[in-house]
N, C-alpha and C. Protein backbone atom coordinates (compact mmCIF):
# COMPACT_ATOMS: atom_id res chain seq x y z
N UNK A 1 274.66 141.38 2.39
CA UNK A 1 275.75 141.31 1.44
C UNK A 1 276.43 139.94 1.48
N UNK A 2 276.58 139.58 2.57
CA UNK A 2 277.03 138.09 2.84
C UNK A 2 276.35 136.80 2.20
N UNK A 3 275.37 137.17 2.40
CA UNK A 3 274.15 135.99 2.09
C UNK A 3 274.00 136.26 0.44
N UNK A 4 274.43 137.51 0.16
CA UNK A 4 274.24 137.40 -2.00
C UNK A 4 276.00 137.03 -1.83
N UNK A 5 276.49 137.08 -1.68
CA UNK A 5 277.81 136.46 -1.83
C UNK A 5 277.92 134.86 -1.83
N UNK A 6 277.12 134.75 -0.68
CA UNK A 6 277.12 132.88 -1.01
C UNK A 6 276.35 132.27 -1.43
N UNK A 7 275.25 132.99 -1.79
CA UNK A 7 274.46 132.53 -3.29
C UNK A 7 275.38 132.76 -4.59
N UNK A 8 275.72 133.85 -4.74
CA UNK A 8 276.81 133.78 -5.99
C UNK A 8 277.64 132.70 -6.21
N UNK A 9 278.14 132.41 -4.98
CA UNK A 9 279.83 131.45 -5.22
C UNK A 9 278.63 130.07 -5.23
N UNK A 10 277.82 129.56 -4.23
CA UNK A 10 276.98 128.10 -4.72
C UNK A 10 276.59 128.48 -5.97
N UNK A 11 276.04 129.33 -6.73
CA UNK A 11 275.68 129.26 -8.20
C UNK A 11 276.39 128.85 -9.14
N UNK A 12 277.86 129.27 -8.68
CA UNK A 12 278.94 129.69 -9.51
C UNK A 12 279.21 128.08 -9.54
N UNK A 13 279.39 127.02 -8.44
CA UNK A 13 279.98 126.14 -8.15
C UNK A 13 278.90 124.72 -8.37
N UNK A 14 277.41 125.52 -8.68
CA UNK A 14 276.62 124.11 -8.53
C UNK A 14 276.76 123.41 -9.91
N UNK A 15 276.55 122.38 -10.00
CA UNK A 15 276.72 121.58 -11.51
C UNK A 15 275.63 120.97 -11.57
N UNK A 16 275.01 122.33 -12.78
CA UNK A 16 273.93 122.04 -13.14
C UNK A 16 273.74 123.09 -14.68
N UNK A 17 272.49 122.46 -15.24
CA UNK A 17 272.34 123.34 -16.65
C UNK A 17 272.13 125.34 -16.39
N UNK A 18 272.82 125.59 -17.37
CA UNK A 18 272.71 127.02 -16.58
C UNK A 18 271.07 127.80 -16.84
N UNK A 19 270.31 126.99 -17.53
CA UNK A 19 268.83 127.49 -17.42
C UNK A 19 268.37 127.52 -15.63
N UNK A 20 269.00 126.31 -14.83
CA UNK A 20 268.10 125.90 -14.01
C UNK A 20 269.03 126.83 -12.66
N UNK A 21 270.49 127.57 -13.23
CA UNK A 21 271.18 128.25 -12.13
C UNK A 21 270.47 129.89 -12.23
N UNK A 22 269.75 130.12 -13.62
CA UNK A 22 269.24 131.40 -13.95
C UNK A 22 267.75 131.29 -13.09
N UNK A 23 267.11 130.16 -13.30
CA UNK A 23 266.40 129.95 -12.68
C UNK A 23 265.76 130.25 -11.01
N UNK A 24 267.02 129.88 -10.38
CA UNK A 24 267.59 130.20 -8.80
C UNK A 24 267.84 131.68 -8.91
N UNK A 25 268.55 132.04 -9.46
CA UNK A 25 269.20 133.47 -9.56
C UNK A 25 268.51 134.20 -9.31
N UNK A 26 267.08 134.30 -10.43
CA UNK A 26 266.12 134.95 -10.51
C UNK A 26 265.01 135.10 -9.31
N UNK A 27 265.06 134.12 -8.49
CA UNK A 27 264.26 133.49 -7.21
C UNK A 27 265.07 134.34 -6.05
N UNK A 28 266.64 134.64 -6.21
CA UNK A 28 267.00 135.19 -4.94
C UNK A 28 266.34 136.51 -5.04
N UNK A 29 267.29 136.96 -6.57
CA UNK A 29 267.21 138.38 -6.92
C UNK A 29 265.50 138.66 -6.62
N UNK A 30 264.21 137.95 -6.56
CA UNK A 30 263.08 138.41 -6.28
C UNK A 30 263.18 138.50 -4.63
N UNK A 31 263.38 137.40 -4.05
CA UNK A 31 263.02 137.63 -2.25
C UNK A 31 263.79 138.77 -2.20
N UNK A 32 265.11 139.35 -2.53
CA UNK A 32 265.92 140.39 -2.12
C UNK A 32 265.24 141.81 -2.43
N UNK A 33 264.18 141.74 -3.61
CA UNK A 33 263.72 143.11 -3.91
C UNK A 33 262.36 142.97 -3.08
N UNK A 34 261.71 141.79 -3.07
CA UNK A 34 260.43 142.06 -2.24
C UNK A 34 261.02 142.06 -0.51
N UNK A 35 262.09 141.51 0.15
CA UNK A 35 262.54 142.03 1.06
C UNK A 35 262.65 143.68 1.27
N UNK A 36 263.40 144.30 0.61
CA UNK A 36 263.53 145.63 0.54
C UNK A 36 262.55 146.32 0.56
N UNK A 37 261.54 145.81 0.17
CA UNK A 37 260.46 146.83 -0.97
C UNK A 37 258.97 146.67 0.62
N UNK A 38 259.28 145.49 1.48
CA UNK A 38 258.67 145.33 2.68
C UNK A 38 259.28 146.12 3.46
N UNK A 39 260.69 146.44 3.81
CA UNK A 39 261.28 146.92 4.91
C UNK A 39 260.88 148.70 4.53
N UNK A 40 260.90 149.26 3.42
CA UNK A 40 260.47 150.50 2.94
C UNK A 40 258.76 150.75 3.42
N UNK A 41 258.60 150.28 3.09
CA UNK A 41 256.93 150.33 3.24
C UNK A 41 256.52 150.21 5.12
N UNK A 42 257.37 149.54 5.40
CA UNK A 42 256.73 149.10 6.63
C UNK A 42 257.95 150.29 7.81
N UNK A 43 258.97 150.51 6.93
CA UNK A 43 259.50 152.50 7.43
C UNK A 43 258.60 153.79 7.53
N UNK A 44 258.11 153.81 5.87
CA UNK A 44 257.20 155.03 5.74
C UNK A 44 256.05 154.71 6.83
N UNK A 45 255.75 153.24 6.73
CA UNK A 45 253.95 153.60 7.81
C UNK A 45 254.55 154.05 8.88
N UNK A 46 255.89 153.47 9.48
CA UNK A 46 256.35 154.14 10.90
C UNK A 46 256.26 155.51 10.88
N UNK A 47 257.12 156.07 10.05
CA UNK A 47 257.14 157.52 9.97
C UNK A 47 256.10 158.14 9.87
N UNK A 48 254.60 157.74 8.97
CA UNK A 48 253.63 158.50 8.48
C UNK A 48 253.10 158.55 10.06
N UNK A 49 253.20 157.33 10.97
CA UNK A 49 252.23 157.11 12.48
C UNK A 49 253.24 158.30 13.11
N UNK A 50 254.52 158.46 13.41
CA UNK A 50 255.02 159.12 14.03
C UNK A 50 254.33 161.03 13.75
N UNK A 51 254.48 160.93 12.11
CA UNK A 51 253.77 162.53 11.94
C UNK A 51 252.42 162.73 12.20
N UNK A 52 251.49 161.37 11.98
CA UNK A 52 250.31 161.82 13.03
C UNK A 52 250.05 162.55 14.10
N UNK A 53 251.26 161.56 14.89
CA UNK A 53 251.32 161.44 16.14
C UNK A 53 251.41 162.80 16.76
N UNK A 54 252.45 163.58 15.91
CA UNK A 54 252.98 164.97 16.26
C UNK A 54 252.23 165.83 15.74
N UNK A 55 251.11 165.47 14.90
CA UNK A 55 250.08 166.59 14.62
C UNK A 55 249.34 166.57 15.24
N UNK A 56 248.79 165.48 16.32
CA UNK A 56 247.68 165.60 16.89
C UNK A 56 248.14 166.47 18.29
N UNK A 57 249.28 165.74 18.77
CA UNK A 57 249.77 166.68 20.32
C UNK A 57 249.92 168.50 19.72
N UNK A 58 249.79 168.99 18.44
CA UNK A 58 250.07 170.45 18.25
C UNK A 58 248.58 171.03 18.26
């Protein structure tokens, strides 16, 4: 939350054409969803190894 906060306020504050601040914008807003979208994926395999795990000891 910190780190989209101070991308916001440098966006807000850089002086530049606003094609090239949409530009950036669009670049955070992607690492932030492919961040997420890694940390999900790489949860479920935990979980799917953990229910293996507990089907095989039954």
């Amino acid at each position: 939350m910190i780190f989209t906060s101070l991308i916001l306020i440098g966006l807000y504050t850089l002086d530049e054409p606003l094609m090239v601040k949409g530009y950036y914008l669009m670049g955070t807003v992607g690492v932030i969803i492919s961040s997420l979208t890694v940390a999900k994926v790489v949860r479920d395999n935990q979980e799917d190894d953990e229910e293996i795990q507990r089907n095989r000891q039954q």
